[in-house]
N, C-alpha and C. Protein backbone atom coordinates (compact mmCIF):
# COMPACT_ATOMS: atom_id res chain seq x y z
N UNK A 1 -25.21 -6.00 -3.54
CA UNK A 1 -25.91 -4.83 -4.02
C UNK A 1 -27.41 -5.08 -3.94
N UNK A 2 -28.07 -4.24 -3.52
CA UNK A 2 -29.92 -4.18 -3.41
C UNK A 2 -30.28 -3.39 -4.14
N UNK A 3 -30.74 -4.28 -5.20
CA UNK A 3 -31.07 -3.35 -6.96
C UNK A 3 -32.37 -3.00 -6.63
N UNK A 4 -33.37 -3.70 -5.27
CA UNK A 4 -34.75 -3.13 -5.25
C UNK A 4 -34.02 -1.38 -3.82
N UNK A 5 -33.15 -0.67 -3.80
CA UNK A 5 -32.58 0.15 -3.30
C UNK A 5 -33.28 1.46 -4.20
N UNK A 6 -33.82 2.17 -3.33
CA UNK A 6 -34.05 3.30 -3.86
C UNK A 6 -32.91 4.61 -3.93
N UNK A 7 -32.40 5.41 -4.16
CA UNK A 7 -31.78 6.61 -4.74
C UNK A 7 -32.53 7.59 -3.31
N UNK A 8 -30.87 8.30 -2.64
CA UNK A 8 -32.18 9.12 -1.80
C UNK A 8 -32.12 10.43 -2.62
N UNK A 9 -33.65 11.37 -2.08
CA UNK A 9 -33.86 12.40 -2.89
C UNK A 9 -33.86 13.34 -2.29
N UNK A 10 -33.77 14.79 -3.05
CA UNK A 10 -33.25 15.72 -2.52
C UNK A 10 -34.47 16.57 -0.88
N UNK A 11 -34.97 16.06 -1.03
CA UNK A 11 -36.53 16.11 -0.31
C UNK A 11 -35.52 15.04 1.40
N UNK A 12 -35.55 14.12 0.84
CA UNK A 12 -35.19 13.20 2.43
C UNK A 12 -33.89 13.77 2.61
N UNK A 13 -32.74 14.46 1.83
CA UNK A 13 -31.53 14.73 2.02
C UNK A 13 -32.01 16.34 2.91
N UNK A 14 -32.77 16.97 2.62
CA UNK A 14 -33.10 18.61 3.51
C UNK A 14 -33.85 18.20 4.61
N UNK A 15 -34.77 16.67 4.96
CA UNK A 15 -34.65 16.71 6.31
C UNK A 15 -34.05 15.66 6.84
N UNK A 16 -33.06 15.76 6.43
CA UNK A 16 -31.50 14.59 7.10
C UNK A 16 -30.85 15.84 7.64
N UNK A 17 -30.97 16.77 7.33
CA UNK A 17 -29.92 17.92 7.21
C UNK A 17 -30.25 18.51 8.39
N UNK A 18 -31.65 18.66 8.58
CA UNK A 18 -32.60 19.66 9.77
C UNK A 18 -32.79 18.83 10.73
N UNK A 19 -32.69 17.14 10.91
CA UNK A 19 -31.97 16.45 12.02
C UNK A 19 -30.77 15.80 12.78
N UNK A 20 -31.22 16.22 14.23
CA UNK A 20 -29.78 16.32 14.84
C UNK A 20 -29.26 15.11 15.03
N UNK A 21 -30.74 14.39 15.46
CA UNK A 21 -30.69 12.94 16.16
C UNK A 21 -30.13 12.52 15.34
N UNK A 22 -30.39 12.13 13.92
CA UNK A 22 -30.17 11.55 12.21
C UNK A 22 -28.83 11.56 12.07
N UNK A 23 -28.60 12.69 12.18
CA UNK A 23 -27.02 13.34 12.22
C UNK A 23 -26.30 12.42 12.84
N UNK A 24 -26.43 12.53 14.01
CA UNK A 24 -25.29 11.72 15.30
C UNK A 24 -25.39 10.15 15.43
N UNK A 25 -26.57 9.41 14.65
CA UNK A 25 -26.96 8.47 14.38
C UNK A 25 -25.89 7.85 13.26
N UNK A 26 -25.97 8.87 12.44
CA UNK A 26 -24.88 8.58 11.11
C UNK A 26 -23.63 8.42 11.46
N UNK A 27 -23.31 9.12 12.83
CA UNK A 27 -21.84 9.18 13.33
C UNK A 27 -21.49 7.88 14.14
N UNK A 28 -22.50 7.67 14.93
CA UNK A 28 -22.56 6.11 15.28
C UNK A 28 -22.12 5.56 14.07
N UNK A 29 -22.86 5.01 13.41
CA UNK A 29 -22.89 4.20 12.34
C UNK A 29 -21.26 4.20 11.38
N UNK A 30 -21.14 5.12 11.07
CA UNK A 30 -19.96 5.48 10.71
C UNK A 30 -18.98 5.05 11.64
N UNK A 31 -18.47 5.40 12.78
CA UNK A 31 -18.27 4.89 13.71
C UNK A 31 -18.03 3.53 13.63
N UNK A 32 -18.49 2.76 13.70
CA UNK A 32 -19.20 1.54 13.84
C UNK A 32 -18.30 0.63 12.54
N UNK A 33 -18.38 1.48 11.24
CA UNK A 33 -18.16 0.85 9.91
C UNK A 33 -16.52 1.17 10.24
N UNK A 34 -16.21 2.30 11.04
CA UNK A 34 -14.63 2.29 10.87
C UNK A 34 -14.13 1.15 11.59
N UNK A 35 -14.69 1.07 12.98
CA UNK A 35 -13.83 -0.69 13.69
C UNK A 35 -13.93 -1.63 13.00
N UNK A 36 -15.13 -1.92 12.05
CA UNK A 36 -15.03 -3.53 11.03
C UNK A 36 -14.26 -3.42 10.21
N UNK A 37 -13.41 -2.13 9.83
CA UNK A 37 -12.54 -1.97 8.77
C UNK A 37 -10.94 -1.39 9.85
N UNK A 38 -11.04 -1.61 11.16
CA UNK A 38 -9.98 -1.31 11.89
C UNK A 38 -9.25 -0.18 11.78
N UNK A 39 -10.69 0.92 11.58
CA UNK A 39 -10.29 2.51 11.56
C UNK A 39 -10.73 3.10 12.95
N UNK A 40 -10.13 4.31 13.84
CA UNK A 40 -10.96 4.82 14.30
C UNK A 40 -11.12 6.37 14.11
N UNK A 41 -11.89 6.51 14.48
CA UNK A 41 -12.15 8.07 14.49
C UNK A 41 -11.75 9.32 15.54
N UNK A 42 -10.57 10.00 15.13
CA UNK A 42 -9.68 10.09 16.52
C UNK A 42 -10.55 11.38 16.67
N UNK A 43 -11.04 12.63 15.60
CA UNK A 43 -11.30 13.85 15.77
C UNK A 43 -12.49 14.32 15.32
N UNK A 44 -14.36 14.38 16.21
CA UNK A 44 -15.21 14.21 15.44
C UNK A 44 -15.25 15.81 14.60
N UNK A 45 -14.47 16.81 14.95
CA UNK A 45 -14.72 18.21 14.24
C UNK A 45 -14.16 18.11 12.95
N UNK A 46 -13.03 17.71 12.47
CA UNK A 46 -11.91 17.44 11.39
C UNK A 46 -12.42 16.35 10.65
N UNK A 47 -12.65 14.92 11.13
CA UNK A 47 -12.99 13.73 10.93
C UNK A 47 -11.60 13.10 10.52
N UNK A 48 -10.81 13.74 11.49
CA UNK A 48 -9.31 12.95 11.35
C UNK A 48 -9.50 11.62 11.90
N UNK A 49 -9.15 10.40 11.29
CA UNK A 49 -8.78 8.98 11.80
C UNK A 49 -7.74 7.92 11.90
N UNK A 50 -7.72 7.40 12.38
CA UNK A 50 -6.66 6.63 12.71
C UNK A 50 -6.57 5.22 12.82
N UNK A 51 -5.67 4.63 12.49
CA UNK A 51 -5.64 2.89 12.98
C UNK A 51 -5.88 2.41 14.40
N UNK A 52 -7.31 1.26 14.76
CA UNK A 52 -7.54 0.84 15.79
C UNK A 52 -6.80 -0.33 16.50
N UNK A 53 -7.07 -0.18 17.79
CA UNK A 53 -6.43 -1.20 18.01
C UNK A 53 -6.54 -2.77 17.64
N UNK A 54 -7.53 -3.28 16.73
CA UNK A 54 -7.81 -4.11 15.99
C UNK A 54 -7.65 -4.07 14.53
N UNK A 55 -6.47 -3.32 14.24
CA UNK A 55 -6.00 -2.84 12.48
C UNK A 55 -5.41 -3.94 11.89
N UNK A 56 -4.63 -4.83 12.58
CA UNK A 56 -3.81 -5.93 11.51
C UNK A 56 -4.96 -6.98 11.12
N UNK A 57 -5.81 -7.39 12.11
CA UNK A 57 -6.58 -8.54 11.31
C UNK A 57 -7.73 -7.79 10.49
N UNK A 58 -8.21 -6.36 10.60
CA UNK A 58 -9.25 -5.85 10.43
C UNK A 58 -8.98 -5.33 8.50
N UNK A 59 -7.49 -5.32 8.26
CA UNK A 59 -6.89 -4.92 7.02
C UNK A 59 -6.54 -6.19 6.59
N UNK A 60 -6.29 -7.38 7.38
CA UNK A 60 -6.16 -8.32 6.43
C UNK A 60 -7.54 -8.94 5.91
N UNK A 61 -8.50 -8.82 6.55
CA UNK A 61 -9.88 -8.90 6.04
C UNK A 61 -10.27 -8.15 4.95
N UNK A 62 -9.97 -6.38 4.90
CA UNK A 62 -10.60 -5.77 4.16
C UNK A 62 -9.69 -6.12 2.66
N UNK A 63 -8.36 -6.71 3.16
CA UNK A 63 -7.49 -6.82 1.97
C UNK A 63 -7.86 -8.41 1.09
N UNK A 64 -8.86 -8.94 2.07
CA UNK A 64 -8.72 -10.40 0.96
C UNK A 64 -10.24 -10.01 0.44
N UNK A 65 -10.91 -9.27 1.05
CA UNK A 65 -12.06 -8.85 0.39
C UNK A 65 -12.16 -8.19 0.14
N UNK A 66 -12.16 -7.99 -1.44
CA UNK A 66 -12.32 -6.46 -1.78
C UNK A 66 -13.97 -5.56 -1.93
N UNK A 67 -14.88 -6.50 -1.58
CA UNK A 67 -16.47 -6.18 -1.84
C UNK A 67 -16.21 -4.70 -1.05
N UNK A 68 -15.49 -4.90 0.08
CA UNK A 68 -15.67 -3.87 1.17
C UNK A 68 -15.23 -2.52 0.22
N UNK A 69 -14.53 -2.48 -0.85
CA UNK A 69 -14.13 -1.23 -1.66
C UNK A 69 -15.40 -0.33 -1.88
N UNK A 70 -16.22 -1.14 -2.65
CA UNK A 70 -17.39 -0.50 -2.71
C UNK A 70 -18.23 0.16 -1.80
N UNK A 71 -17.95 -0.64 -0.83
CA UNK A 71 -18.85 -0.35 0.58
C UNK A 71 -18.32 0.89 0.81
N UNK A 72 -16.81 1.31 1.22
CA UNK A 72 -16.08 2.74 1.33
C UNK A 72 -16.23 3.42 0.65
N UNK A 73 -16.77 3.44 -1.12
CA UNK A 73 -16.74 4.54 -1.29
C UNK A 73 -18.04 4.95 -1.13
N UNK A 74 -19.21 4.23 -0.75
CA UNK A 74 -20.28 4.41 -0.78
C UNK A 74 -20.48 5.04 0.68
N UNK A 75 -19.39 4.54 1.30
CA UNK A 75 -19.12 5.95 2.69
C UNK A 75 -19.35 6.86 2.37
N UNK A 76 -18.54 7.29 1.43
CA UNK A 76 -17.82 8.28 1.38
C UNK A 76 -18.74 9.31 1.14
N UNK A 77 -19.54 9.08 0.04
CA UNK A 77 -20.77 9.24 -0.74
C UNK A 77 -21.76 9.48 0.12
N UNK A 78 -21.97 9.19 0.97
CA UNK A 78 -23.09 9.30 1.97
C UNK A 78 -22.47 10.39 2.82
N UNK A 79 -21.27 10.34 3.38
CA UNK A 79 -20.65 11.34 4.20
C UNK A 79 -20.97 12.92 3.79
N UNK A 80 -20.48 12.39 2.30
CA UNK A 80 -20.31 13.78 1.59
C UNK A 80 -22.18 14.40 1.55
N UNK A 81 -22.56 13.80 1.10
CA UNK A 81 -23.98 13.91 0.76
C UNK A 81 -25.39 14.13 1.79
N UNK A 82 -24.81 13.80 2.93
CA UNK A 82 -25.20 14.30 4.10
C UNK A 82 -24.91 14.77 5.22
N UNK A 83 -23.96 15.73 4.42
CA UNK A 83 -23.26 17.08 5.83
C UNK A 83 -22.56 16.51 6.25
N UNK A 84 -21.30 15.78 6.03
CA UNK A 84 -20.48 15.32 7.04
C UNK A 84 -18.97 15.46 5.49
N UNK A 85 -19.06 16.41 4.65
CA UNK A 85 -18.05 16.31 3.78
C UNK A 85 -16.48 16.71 4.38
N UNK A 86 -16.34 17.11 5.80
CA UNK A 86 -15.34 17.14 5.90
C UNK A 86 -14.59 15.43 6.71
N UNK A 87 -15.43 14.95 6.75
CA UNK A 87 -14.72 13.65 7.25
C UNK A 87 -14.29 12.81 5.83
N UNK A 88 -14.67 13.19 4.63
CA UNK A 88 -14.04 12.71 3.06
C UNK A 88 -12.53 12.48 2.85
N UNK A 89 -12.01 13.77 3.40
CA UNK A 89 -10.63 13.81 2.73
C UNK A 89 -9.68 13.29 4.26
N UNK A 90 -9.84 13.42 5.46
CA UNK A 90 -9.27 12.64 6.64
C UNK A 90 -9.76 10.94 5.84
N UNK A 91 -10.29 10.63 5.77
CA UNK A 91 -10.39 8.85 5.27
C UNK A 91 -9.80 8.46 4.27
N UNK A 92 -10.16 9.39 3.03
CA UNK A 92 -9.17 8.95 1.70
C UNK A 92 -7.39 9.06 1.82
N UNK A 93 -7.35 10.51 2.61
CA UNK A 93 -5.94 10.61 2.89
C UNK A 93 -5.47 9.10 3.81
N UNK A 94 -6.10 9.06 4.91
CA UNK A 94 -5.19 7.33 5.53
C UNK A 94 -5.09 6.10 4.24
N UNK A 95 -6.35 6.33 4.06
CA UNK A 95 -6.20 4.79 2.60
C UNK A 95 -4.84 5.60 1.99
N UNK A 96 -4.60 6.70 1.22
CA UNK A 96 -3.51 6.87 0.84
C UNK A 96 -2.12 6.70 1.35
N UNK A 97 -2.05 6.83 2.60
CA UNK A 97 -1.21 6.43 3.46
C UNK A 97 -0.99 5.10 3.61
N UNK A 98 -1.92 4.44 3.93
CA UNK A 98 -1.70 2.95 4.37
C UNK A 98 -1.37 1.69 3.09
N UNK A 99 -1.99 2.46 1.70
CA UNK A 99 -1.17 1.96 0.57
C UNK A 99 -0.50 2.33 0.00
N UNK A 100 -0.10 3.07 -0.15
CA UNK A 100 1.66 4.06 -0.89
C UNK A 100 2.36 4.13 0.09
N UNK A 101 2.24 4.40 1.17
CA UNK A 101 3.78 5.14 1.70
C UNK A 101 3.70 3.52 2.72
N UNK A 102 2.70 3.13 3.63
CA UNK A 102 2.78 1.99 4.59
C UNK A 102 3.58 0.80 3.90
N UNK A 103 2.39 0.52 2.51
CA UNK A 103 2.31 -0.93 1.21
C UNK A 103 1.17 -1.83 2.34
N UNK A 104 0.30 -1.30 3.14
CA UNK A 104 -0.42 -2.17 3.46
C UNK A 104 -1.85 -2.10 2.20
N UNK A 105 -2.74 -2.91 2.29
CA UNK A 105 -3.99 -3.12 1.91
C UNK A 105 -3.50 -3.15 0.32
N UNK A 106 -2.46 -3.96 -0.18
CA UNK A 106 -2.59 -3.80 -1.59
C UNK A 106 -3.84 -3.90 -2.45
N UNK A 107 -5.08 -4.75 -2.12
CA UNK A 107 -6.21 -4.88 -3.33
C UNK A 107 -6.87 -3.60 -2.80
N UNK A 108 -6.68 -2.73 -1.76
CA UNK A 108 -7.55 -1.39 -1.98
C UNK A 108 -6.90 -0.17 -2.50
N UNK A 109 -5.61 -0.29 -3.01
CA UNK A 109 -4.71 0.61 -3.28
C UNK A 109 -6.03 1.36 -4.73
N UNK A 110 -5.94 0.20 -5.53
CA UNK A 110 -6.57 1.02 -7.17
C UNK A 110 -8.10 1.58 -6.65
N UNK A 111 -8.48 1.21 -5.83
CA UNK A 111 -9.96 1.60 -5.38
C UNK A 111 -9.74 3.09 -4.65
N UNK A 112 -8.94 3.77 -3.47
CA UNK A 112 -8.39 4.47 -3.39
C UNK A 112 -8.22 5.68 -4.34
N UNK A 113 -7.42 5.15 -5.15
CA UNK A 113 -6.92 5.93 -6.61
C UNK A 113 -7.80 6.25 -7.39
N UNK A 114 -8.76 5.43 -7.28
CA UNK A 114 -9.79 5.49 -8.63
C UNK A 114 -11.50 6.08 -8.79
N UNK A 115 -11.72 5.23 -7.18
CA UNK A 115 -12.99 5.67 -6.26
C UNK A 115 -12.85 6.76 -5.36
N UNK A 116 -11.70 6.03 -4.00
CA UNK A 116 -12.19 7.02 -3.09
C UNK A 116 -12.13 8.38 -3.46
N UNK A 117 -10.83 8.66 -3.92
CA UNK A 117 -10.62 10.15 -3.85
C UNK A 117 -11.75 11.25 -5.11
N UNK A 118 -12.37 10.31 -5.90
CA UNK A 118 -13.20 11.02 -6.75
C UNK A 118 -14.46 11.12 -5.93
N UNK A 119 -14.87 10.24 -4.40
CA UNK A 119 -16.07 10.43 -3.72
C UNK A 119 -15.93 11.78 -3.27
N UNK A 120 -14.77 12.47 -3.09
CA UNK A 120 -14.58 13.64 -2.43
C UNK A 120 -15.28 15.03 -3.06
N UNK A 121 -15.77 15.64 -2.17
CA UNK A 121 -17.47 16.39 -2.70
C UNK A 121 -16.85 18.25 -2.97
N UNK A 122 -15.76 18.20 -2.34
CA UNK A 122 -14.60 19.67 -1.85
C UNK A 122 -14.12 19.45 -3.16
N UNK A 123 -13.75 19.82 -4.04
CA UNK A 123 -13.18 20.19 -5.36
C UNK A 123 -11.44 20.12 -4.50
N UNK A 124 -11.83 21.50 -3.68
CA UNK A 124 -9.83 21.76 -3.41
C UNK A 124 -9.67 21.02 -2.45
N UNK A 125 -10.60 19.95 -2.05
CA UNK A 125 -9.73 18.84 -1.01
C UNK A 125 -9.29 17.45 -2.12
N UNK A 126 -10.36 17.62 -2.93
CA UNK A 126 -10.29 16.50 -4.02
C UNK A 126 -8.72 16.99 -4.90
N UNK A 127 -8.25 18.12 -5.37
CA UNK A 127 -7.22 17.98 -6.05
C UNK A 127 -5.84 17.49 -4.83
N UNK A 128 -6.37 18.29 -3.87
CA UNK A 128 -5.22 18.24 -2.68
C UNK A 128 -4.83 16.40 -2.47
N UNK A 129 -5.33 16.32 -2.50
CA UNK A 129 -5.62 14.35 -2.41
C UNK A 129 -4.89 14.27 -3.72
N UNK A 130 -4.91 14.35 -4.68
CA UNK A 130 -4.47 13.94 -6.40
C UNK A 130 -3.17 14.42 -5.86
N UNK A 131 -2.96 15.75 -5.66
CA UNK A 131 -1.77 16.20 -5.65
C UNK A 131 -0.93 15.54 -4.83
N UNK A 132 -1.37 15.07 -3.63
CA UNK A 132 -0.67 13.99 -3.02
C UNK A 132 -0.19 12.71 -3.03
N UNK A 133 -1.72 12.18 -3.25
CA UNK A 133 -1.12 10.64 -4.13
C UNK A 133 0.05 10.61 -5.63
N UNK A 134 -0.16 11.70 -6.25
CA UNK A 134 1.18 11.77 -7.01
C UNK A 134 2.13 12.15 -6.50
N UNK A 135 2.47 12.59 -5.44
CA UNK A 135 3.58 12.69 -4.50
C UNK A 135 4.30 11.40 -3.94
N UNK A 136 3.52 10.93 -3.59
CA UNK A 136 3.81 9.64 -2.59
C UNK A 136 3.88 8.60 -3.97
N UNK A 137 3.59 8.74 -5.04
CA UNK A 137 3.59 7.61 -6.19
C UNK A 137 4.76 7.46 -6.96
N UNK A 138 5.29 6.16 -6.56
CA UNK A 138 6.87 6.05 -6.89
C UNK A 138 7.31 6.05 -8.58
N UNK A 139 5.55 5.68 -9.30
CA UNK A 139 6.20 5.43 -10.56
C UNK A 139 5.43 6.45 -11.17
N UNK A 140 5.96 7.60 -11.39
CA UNK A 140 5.35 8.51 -11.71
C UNK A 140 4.18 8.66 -13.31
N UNK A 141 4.95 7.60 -14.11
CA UNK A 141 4.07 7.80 -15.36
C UNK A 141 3.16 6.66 -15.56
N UNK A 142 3.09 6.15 -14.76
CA UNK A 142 2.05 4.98 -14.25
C UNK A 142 0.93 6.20 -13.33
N UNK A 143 0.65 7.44 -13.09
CA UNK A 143 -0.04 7.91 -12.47
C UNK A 143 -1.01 7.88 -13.27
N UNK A 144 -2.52 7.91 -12.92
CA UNK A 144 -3.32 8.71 -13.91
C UNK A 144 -4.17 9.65 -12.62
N UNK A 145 -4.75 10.57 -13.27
CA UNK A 145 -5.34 11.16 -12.55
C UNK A 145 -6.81 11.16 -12.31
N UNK A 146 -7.48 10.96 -11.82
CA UNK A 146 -9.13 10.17 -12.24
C UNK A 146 -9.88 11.38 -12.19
């Protein structure tokens, strides 16, 4: 964490917004953060993604380290926060997938549950996600809802 990190403000967020270059820069980047975590990005309109062809060692990494939790939701957070909120709920939904229904990435399962899906900036994509992960959640009164 970089505690000398400034907070961005609503001033640099309206001209993040009014650039294109900035924009597609972020998509790189993003991009970029999904192969070190052995995601890719199959659909840039949707921000549907998918497992790369480097997913088994790329999840056993993200699974013995969990620092990277933080790092995702701070994706997420940035996604949402600079015009890209529909790629939120395509990412949280695979983590939901890949730990409930797969059982891969067990140490990111509670981060998932707890973080990702509250990074989600859509209210009705954010319940849609709740409503799901209690679907797919085998022990039902062990749910909470965050």
């Amino acid at each position: 964490m970089n505690y000398q990190a400034k907070e961005i403000t609503k001033k640099e967020i309206e001209a993040f917004l009014e650039d294109e270059t900035a924009k597609k820069r972020l998509v790189k980047s993003y991009q970029l953060m999904l192969d070190f975590y052995g995601i890719q990005l199959s659909n840039d309109s949707t921000g549907e993604v998918r497992r790369a062809n480097n997913w088994r060692y790329r999840f056993y990494n993200m699974d013995r380290h969990t620092h990277n939790n933080l790092r995702i939701t701070r994706i997420l957070k940035c996604l949402g926060i600079l015009g890209f909120p529909n790629y939120q709920a395509p990412l949280v939904r695979f983590f939901l997938e890949e730990t409930i229904v797969k059982g891969n990435l067990y140490n990111v399962k509670e981060s998932v549950l707890n973080y990702f899906i509250s990074a989600v900036i859509v209210q009705q994509q954010r319940k849609e996600l709740v409503e799901y992960a209690y679907k797919l959640y085998e022990v039902k009164h062990q749910f909470v809802v965050p």
